[in-house]
C-alpha atoms as a PDB file:
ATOM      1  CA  UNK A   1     -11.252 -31.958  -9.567  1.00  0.00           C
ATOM      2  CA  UNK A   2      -8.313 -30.772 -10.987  1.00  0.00           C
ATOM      3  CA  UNK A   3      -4.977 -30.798  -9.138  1.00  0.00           C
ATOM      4  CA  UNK A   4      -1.131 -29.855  -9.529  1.00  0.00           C
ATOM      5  CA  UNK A   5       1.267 -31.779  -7.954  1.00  0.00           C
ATOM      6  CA  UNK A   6       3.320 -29.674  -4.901  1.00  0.00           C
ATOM      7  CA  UNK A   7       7.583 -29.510  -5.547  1.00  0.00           C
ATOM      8  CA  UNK A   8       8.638 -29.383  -2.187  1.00  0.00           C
ATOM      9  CA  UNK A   9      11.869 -28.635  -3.306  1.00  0.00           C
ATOM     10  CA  UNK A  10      11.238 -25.390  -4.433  1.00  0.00           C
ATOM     11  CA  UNK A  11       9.670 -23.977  -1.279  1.00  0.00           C
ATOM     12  CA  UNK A  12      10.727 -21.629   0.999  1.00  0.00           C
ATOM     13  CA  UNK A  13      12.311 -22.429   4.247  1.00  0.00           C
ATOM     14  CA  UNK A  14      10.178 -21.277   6.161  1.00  0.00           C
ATOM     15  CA  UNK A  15       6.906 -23.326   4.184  1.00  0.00           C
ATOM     16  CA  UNK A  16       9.032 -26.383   4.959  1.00  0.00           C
ATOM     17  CA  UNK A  17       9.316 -25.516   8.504  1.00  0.00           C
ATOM     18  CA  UNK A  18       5.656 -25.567   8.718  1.00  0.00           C
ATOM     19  CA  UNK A  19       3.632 -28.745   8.756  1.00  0.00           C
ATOM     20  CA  UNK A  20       1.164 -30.747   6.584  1.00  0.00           C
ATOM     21  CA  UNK A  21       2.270 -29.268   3.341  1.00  0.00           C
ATOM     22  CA  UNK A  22      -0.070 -31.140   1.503  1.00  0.00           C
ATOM     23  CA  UNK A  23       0.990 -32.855  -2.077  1.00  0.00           C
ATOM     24  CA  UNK A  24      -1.484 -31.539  -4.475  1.00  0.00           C
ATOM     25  CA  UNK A  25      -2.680 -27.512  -5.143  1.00  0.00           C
ATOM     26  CA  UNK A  26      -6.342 -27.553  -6.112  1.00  0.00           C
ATOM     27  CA  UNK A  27      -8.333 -24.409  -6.714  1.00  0.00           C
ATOM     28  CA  UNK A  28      -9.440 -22.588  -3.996  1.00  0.00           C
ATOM     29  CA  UNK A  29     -12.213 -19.941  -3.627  1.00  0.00           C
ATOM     30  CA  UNK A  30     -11.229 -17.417  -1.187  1.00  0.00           C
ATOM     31  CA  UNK A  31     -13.609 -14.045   0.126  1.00  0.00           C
ATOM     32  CA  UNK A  32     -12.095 -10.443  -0.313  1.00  0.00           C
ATOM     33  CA  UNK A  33     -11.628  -8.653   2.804  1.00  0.00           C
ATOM     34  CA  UNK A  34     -12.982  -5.403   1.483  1.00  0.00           C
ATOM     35  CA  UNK A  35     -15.954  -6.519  -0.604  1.00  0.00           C
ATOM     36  CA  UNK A  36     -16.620  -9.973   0.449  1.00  0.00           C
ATOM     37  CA  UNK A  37     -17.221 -11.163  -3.053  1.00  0.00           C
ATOM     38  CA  UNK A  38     -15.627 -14.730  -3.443  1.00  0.00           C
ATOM     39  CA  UNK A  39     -12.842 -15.363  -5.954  1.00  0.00           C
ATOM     40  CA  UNK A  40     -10.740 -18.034  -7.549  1.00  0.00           C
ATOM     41  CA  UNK A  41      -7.059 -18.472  -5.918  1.00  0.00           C
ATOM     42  CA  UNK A  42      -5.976 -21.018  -9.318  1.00  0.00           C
ATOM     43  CA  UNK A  43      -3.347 -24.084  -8.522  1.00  0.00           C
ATOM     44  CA  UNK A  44      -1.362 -22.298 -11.059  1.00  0.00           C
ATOM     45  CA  UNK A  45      -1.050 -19.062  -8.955  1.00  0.00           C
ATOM     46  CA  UNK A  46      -0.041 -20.813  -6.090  1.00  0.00           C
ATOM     47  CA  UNK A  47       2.508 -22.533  -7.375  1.00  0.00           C
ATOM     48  CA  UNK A  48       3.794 -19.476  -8.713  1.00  0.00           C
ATOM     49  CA  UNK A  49       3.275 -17.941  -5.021  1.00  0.00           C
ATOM     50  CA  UNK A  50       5.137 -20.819  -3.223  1.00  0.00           C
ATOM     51  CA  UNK A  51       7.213 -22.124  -5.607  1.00  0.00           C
ATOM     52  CA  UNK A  52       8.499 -18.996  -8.118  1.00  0.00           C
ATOM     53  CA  UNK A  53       7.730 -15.978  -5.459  1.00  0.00           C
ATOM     54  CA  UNK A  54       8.836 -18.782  -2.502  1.00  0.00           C
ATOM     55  CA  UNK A  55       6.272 -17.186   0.024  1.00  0.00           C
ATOM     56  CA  UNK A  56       4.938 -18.790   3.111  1.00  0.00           C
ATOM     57  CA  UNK A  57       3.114 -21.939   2.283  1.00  0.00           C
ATOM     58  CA  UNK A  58      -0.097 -20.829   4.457  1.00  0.00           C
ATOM     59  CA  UNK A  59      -0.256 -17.561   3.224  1.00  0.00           C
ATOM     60  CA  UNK A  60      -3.516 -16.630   1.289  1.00  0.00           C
ATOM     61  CA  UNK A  61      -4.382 -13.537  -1.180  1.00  0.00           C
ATOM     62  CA  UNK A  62      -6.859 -10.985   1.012  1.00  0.00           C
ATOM     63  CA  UNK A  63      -8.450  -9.336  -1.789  1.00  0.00           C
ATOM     64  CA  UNK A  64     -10.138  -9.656  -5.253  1.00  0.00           C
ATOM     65  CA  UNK A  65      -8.296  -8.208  -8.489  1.00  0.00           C
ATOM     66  CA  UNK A  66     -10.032  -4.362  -8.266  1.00  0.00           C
ATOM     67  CA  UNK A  67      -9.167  -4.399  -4.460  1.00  0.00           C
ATOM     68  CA  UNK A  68      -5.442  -5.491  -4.708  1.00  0.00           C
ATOM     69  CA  UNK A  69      -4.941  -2.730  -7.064  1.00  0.00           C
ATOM     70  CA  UNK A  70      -6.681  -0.125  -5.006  1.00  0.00           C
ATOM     71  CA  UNK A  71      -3.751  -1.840  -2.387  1.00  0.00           C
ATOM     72  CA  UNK A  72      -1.056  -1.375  -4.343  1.00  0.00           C
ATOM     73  CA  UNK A  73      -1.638   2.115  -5.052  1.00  0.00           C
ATOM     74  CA  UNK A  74      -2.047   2.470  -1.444  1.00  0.00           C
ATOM     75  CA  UNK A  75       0.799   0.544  -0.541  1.00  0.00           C
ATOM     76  CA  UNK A  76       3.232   2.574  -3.423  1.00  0.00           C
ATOM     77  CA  UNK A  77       2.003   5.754  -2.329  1.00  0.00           C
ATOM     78  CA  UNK A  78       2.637   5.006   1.068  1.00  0.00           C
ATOM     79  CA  UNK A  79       6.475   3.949   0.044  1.00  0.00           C
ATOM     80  CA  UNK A  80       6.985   7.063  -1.912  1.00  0.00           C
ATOM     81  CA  UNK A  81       6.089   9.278   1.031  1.00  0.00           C
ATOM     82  CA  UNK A  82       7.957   7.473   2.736  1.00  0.00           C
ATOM     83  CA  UNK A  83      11.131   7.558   0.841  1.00  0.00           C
ATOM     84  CA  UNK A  84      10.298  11.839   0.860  1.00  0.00           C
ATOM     85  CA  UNK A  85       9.875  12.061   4.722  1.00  0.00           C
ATOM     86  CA  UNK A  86      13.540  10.720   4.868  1.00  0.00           C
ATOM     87  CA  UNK A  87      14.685  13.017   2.075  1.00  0.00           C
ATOM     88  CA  UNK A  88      13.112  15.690   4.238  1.00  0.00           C
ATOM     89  CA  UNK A  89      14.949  15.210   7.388  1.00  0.00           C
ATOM     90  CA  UNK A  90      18.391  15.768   5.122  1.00  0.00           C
ATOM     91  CA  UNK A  91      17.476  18.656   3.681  1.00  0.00           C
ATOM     92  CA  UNK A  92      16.075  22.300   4.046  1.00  0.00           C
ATOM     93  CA  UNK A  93      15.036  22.230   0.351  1.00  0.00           C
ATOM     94  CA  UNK A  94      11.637  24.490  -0.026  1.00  0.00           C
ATOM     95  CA  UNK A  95      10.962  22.326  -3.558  1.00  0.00           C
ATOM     96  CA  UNK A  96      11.476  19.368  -1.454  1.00  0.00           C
ATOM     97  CA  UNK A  97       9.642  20.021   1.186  1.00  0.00           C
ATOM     98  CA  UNK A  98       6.481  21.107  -1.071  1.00  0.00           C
ATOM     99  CA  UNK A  99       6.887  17.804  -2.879  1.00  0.00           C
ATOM    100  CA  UNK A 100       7.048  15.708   0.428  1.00  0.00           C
ATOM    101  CA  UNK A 101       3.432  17.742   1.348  1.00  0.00           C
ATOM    102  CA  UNK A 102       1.935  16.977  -1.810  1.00  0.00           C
ATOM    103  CA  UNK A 103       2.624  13.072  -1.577  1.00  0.00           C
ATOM    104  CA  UNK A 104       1.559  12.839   1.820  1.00  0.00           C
ATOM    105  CA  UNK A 105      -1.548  14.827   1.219  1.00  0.00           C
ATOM    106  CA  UNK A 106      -1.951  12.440  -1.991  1.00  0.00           C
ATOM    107  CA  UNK A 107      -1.425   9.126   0.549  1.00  0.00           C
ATOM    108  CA  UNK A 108      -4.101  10.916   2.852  1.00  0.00           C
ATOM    109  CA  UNK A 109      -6.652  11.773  -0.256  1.00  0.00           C
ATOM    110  CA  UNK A 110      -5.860   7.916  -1.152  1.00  0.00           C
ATOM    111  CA  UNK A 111      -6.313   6.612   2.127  1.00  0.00           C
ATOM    112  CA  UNK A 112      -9.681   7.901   3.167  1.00  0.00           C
ATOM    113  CA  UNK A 113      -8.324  10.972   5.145  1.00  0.00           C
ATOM    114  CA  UNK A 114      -6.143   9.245   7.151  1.00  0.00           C
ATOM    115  CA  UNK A 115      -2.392   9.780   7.675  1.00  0.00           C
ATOM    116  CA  UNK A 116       0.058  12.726   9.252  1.00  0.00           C
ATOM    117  CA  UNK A 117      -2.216  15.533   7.695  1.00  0.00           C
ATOM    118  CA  UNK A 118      -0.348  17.648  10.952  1.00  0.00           C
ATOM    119  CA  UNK A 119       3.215  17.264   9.071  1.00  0.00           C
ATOM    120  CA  UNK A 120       1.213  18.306   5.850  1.00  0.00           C
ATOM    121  CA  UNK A 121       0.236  21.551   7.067  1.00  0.00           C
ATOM    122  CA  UNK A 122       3.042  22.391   8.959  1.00  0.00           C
ATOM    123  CA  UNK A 123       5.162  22.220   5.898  1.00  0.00           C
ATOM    124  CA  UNK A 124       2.571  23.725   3.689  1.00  0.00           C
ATOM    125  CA  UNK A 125       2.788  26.643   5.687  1.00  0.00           C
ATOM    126  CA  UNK A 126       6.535  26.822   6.588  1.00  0.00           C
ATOM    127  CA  UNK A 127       6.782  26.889   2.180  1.00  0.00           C
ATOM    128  CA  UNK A 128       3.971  29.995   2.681  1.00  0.00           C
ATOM    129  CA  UNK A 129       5.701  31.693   5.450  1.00  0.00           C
ATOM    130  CA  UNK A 130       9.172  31.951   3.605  1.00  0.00           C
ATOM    131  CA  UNK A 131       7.066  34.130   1.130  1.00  0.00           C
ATOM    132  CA  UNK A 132       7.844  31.363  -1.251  1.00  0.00           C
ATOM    133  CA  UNK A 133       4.259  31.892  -2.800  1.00  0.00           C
ATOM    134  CA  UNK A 134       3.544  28.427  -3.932  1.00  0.00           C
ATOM    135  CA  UNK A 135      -0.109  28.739  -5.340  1.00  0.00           C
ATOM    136  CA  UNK A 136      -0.988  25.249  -5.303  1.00  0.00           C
ATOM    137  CA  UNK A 137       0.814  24.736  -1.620  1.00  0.00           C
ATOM    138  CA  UNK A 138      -2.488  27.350  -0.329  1.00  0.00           C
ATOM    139  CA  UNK A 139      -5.284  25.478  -2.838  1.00  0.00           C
ATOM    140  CA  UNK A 140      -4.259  21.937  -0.936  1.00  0.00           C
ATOM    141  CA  UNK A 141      -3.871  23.577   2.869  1.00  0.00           C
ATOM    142  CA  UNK A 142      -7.486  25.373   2.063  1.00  0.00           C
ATOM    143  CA  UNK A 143      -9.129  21.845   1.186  1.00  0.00           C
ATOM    144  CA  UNK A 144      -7.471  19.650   4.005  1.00  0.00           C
ATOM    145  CA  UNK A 145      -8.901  22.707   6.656  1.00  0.00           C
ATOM    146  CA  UNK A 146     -12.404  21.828   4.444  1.00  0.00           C
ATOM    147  CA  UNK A 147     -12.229  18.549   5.226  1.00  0.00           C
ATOM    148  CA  UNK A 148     -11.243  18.756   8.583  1.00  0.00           C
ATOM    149  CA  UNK A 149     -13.870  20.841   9.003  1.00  0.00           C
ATOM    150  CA  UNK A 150     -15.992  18.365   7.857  1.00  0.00           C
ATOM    151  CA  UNK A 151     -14.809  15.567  10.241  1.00  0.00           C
ATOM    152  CA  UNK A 152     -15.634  17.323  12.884  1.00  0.00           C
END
């Protein structure tokens, strides 16, 4: 078996806090949370994990390659609407607030209908009500009411 040796030097404070660091990475096969299927977590990724990226020692990847980037979409999308619910509460914008509906309905499409589909439509229809005919603002309230609809 195949091992790389551990610089202890280059880990993070809080790794070295921790105990039983041991002295060698080896591969390790590790199950995705989503699918289950095993997969390879390499010596040479965790070095670059601990050593380069300096995260905590004991902390292992959850998912396989297709998963994580199904995450990271997730996790970006989740970011960006985000970063538009605070650009929202500074501004009375109409374009703004169409755009901060559409990425949250995106994050809810991406997230298997879940999120604040509530602040969706309520801003979805305060961009209809100010006879600000936004076409594409009715098409998505029609389909989250569909899915609703659906749910229940």
């Amino acid at each position: 078996m195949k091992k790389l040796k551990v610089n202890k030097n280059l880990l993070s404070e809080k790794s070295l806090r921790s105990y039983d660091i041991p002295d060698y990475y080896y591969d390790e096969t590790i199950n995705c949370e989503e699918c289950n299927k095993s997969f390879v977590f390499t010596k040479e990724e965790q070095q670059k994990w601990y050593e380069v990226q300096r995260k905590y020692f004991w902390m292992r990847p959850k998912y396989c390659d297709v998963h994580y980037q199904k995450w990271l979409v997730r996790h970006k999308s989740k970011i960006e609407m985000d970063k538009n619910l605070k650009e929202l509460d500074q501004t009375d914008s109409l374009k703004v607030m169409y755009n901060t509906a559409e990425s949250i309905y995106q994050y809810y499409l991406l997230n298997k209908h879940q999120g604040n589909i509530e602040k969706v439509r309520h801003l979805l229809k305060k961009c209809i009500d100010a006879k600000h005919k936004i076409k594409q603002s009715e098409k998505i309230l029609v389909h989250i009411n569909e899915i609703e609809k659906n749910k229940a």
